[in-house]
Protein backbone atom coordinates (compact mmCIF):
# COMPACT_ATOMS: atom_id res chain seq x y z
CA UNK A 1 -2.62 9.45 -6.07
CA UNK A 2 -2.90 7.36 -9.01
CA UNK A 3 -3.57 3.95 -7.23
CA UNK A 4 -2.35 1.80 -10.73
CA UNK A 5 1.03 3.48 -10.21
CA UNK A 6 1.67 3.73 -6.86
CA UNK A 7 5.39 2.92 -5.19
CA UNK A 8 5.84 2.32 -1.98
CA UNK A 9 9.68 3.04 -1.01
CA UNK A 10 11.47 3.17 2.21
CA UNK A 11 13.96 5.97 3.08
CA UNK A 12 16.68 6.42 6.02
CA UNK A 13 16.15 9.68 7.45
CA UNK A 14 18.94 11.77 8.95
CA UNK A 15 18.87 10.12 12.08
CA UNK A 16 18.97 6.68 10.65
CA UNK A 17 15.13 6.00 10.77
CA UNK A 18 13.17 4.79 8.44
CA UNK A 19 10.48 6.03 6.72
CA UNK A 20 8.39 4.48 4.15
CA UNK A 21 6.85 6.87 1.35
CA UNK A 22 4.07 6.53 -1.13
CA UNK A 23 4.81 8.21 -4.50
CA UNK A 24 2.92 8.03 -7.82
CA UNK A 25 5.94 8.36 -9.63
CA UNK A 26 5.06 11.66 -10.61
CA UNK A 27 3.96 14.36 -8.00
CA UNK A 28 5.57 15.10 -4.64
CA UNK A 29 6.77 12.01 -2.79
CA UNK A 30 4.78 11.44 1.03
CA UNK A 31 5.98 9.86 3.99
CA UNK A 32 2.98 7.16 5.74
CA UNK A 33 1.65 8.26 8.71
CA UNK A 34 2.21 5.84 11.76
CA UNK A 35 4.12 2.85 10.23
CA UNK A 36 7.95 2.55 9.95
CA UNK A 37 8.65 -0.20 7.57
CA UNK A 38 6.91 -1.55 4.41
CA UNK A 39 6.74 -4.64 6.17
CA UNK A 40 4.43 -3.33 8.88
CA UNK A 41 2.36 -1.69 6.65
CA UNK A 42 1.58 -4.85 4.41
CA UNK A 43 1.22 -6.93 7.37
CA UNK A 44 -2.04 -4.06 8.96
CA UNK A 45 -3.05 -4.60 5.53
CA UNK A 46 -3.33 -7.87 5.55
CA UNK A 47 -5.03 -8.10 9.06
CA UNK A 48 -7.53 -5.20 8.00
CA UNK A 49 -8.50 -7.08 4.65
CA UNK A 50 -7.31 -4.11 2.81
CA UNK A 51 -5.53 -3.53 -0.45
CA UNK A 52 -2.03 -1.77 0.38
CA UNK A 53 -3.45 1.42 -1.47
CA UNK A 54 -6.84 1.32 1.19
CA UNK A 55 -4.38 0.69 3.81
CA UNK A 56 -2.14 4.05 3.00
CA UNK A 57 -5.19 5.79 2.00
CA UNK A 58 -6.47 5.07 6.01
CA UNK A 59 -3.10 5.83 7.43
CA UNK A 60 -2.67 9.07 5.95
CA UNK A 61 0.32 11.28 4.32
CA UNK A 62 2.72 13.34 5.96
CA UNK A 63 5.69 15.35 5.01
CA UNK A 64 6.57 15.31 1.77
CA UNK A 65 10.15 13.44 1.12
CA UNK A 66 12.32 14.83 -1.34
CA UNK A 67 13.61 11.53 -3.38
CA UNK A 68 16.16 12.76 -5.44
CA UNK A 69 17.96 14.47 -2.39
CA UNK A 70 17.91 10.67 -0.51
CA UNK A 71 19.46 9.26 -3.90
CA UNK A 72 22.33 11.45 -4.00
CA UNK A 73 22.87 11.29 -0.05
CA UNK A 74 22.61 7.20 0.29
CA UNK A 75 19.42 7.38 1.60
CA UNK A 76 17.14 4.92 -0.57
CA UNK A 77 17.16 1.80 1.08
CA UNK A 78 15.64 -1.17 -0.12
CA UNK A 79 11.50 -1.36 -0.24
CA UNK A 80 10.67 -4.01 2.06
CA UNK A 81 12.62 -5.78 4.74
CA UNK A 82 12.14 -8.40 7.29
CA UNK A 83 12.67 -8.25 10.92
CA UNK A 84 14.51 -11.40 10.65
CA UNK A 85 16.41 -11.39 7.65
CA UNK A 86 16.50 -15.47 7.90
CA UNK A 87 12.43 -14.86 7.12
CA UNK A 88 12.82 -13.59 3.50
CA UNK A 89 13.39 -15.87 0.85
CA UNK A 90 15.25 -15.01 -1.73
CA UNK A 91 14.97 -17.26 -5.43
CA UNK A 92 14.10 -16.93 -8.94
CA UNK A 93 13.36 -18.59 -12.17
CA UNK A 94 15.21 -18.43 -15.60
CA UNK A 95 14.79 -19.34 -19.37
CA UNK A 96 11.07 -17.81 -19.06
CA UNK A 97 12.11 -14.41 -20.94
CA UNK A 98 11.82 -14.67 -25.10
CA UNK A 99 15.35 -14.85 -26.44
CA UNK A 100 16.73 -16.20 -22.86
CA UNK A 101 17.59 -19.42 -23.89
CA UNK A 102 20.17 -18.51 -26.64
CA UNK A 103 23.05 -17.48 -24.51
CA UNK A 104 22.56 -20.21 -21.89
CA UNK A 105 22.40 -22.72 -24.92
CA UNK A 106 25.74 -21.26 -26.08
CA UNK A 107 27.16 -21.96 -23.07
CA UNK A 108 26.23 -25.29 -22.10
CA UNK A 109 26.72 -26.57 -26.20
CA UNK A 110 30.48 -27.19 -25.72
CA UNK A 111 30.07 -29.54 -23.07
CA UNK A 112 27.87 -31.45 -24.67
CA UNK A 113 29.14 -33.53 -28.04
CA UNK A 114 25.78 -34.61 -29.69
CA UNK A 115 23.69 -32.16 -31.89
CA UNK A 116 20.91 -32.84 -29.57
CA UNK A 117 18.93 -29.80 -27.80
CA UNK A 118 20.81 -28.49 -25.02
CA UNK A 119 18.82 -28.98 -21.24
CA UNK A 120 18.74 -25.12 -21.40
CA UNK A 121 17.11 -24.89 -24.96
CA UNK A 122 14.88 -28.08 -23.83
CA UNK A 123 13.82 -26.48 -20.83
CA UNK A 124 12.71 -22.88 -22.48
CA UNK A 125 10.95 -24.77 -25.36
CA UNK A 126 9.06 -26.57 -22.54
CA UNK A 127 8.26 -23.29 -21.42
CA UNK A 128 6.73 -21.75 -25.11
CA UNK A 129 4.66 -24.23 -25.31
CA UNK A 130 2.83 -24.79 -21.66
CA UNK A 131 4.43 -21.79 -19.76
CA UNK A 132 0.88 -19.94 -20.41
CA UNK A 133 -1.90 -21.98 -19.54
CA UNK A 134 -5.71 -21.02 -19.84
CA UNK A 135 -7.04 -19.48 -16.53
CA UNK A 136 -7.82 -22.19 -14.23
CA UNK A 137 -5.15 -24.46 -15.28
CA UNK A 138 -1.51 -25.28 -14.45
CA UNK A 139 1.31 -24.98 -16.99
CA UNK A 140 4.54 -26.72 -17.18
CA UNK A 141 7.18 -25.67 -14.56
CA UNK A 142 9.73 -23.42 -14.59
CA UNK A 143 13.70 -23.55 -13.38
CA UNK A 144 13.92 -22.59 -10.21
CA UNK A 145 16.88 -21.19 -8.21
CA UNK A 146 17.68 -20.13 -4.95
CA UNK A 147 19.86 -17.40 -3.79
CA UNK A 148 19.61 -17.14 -0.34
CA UNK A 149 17.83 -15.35 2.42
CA UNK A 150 17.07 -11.40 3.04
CA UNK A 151 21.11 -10.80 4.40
CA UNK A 152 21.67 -11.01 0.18
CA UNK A 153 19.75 -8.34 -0.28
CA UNK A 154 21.44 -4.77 -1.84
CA UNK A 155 19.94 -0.93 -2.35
CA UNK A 156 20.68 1.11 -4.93
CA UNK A 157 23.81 2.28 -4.24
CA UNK A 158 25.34 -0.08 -2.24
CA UNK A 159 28.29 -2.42 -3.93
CA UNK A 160 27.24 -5.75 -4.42
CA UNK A 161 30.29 -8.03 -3.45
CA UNK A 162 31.76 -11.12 -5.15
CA UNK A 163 33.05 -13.55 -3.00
CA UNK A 164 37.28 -14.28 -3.31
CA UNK A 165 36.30 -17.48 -4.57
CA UNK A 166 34.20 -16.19 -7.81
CA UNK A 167 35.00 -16.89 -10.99
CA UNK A 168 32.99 -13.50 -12.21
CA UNK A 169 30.61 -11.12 -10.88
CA UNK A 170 28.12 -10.27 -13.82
CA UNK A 171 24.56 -8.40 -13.43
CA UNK A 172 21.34 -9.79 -14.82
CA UNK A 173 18.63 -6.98 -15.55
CA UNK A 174 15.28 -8.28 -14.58
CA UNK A 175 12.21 -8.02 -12.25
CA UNK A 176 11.19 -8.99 -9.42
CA UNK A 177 8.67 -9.37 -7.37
CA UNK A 178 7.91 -9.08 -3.47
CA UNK A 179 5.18 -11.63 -1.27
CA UNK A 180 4.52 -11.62 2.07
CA UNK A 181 2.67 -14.78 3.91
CA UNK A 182 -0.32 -14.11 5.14
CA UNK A 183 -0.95 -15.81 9.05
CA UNK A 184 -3.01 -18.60 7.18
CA UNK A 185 -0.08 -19.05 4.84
CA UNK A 186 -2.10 -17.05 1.60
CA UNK A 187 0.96 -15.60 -0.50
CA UNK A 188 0.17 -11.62 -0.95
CA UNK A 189 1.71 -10.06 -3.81
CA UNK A 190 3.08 -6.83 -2.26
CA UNK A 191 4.10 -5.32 -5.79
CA UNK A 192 7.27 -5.57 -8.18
CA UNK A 193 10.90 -3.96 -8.12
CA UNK A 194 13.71 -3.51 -10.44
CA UNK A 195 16.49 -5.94 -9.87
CA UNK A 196 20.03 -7.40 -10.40
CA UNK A 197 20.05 -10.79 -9.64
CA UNK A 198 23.62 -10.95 -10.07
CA UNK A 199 25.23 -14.12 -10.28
CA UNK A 200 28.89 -16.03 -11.68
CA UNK A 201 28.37 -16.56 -15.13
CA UNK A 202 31.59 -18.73 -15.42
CA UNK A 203 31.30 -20.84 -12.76
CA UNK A 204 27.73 -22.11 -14.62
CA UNK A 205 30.05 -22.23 -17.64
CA UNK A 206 32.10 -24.42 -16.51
CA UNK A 207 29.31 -26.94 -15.26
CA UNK A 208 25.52 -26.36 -15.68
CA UNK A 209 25.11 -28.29 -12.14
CA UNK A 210 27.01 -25.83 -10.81
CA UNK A 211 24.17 -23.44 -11.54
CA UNK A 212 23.14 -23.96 -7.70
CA UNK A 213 26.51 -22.46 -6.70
CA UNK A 214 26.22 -19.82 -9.50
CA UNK A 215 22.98 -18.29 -8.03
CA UNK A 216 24.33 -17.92 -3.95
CA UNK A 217 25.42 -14.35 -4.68
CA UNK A 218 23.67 -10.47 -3.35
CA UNK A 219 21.42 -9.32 -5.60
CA UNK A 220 20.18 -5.93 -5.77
CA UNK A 221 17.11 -4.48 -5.84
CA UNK A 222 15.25 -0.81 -6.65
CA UNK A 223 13.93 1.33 -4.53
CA UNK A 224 10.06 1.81 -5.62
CA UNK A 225 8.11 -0.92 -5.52
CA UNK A 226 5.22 -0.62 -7.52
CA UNK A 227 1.44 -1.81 -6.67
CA UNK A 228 -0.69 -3.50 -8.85
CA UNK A 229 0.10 -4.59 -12.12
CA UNK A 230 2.75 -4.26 -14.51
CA UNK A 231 2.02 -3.20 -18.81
CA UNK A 232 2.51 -6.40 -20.86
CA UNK A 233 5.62 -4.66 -22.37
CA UNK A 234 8.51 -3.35 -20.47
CA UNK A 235 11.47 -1.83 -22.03
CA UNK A 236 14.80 -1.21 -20.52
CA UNK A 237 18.73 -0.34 -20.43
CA UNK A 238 21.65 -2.06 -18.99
CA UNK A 239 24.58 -0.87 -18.78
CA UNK A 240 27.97 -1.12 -17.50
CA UNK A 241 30.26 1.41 -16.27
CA UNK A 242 33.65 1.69 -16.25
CA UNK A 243 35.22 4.80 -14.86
CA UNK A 244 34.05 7.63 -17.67
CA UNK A 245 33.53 4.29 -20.65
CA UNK A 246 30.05 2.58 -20.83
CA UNK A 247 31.63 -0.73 -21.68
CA UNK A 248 28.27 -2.39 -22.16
CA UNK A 249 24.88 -0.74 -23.15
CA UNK A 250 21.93 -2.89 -23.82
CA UNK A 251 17.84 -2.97 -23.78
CA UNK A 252 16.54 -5.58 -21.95
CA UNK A 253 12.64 -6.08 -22.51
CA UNK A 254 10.08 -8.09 -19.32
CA UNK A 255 6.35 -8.08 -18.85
CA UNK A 256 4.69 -11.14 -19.69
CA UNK A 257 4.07 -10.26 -23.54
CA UNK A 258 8.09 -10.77 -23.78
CA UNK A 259 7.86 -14.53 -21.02
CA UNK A 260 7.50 -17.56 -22.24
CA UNK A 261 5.63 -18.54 -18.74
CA UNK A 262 2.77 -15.85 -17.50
CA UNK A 263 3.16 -14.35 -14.10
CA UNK A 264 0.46 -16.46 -12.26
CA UNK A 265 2.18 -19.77 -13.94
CA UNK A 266 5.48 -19.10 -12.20
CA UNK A 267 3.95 -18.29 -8.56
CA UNK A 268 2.03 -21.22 -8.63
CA UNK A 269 5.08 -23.22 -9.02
CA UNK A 270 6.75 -21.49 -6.39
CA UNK A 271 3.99 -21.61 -3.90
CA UNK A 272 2.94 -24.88 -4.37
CA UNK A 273 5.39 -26.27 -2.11
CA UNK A 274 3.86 -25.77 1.64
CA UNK A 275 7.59 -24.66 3.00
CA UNK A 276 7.17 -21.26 0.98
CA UNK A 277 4.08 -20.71 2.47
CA UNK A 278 5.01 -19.99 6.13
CA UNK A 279 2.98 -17.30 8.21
CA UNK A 280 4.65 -13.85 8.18
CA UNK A 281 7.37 -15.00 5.66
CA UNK A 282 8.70 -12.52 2.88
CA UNK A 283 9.50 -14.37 -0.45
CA UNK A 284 11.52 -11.99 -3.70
CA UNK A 285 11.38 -13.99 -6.48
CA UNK A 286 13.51 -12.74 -9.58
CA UNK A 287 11.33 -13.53 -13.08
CA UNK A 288 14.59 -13.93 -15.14
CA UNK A 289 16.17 -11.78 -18.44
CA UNK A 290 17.37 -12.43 -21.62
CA UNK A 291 20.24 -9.47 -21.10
CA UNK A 292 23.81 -10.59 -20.25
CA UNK A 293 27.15 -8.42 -20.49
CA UNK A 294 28.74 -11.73 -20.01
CA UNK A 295 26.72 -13.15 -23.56
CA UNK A 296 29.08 -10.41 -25.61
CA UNK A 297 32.35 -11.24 -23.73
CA UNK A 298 32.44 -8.86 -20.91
CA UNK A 299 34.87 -9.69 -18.37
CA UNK A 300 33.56 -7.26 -15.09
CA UNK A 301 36.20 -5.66 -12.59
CA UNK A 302 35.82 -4.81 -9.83
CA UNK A 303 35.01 -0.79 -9.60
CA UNK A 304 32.24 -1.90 -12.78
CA UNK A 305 29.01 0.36 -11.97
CA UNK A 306 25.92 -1.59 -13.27
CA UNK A 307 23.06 0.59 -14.24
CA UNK A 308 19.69 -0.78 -14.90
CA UNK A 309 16.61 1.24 -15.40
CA UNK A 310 13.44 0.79 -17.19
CA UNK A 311 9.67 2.23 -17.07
CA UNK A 312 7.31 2.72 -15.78
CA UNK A 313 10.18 2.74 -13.01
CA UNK A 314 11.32 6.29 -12.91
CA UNK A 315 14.33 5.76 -10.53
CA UNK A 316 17.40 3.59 -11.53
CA UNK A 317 19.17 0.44 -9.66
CA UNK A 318 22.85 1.46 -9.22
CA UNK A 319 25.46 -0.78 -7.82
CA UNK A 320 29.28 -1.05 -7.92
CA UNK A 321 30.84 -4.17 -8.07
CA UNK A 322 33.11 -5.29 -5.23
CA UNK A 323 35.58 -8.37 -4.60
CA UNK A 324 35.25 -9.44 -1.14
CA UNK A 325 38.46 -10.21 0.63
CA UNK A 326 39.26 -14.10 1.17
CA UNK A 327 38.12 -15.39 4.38
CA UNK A 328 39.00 -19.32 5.55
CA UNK A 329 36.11 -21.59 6.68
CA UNK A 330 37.04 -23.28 10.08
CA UNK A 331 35.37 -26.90 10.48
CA UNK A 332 34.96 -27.84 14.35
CA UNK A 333 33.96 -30.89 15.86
CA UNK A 334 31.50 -30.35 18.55
């Protein structure tokens, strides 16, 4: 197996269990002897001092798993989950991507009177010019969001679901990546994922500090999770589906030669603050786009498929957009 591309997926088996499989994106897709989540596996890995390639390469392959099969039946689930959904942490930064800031600065520039730079286009200049420091030293930080915890979390193929009280629903093509805590509270970089960080693109119109309420939305996430490191360059589509009509159809590019921040500068910021660094904790953390439907006047319904795929990924993300049902929130007094 070709240890620079290897995914690590899980997959629900016929009887509900789950399986996790190593794949090199290319041959036959093999299920990893004696673990049953990706989770578990990074965690031995961890405790053995291994890389998560060493620590498959010990376990052992089984049977091989047959991926396109577990697409078309439902079966892909996402590639890591926490026992306690409460323990993955779910945020993300934005303006790092070349090109981001433009439709953010659109929106925010007719609430504000004055020619001056927008926050937005202030913030992603900031970000040009000390988002990649030399090795060794800190650059200037990012926007940061959170989105929630792991109960936010979508597979390919499951809807991702607007609350009643959205003002729009609208995908954001982008990676992301996965990090598990180590018991001495080291981040580990488990590998990176397709994503959709999904969020309400009208709501932040409306009021840029509403961007907070924006962001608490599902977000979906690929199935392969890749180990090691990504090219410099990556290309992809995004699209938008609307019964048989692809209503929206755009590249998106990612990989630090298209960032205004490197990799390394945005974790730092991240795990620099000691509450994101809690034993056994899982952390996704979405690296932001420059690829909106919303940015050429797409108004999504609900039934809208969202298809994002890019390589060196070889499977898609696929979600349908749903409109949850309103629900009343009850206040007692204790």
């Amino acid at each position: 197996m070709t240890k620079s591309m290897l995914r690590v997926l899980q997959v629900v088996d016929g009887a509900g269990a789950s399986i996790v499989v190593a794949w090199d994106g290319e041959g036959a897709a093999r299920a990893v002897k004696g673990v049953s989540s990706t989770y578990d596996l990074a965690m031995q890995a961890i405790a053995a001092g291994q890389t998560l390639a060493e620590r498959i390469d010990a376990a052992g392959l089984g049977d091989s798993i047959d991926l396109e099969k577990a697409a078309a039946e439902g079966r892909l689930a996402l590639p890591i989950t926490h026992p306690d959904p409460a323990h993955f942490v779910v945020a993300g930064t934005g303006l790092t991507h070349l090109g981001s800031a433009d439709g953010r600065d659109k929106m925010h520039k007719a609430a504000q009177a004055a020619e001056k730079p927008t926050d937005s286009m202030r913030m992603f200049l900031m970000g040009v010019e000390g988002g990649k420091p030399k090795p060794g030293e800190v650059g200037v930080q990012p926007e940061w969001f959170y989105k929630g915890n792991g109960s936010q979390l979508r597979a390919t193929g499951s809807d991702l679901v607007s609350p009643a009280f959205a003002l729009d629903g609208g995908e954001e093509p982008e990676l992301a990546a996965i990090y598990l805590i180590g018991p001495d509270g080291t981040p580990f970089r488990v590998g990176f994922c397709l994503a959709n960080e999904f969020s309400d693109h009208v709501t932040e119109k409306g009021n840029y500090l509403w961007l907070a309420h924006s962001k608490l939305r599902q977000a979906a996430l690929g199935a392969e999770l890749i180990v090691g490191d990504l090219p410099q360059h990556v290309e992809g589509t995004s699209r938008v589906r609307r019964g048989d009509k692809v209503i929206f159809e755009k590249p998106f590019l990612s990989g630090e030669a298209n960032m205004s921040h490197t990799i390394a500068n945005l974790e730092h910021h991240n795990f620099k603050y000691d509450v994101f660094r809690q034993p056994g904790d899982l952390h996704v953390h979405f690296f932001g786009t420059a690829t909106l439907s919303f940015s050429d006047d797409v108004k999504t319904e609900a039934g809208d498929v969202f298809e994002i795929s890019a390589a060196p990924f070889k499977l898609p993300l696929v979600n349908r957009l749903a409109i949850a049902a309103a629900e009343p929130v009850t206040i007692k007094k204790l």
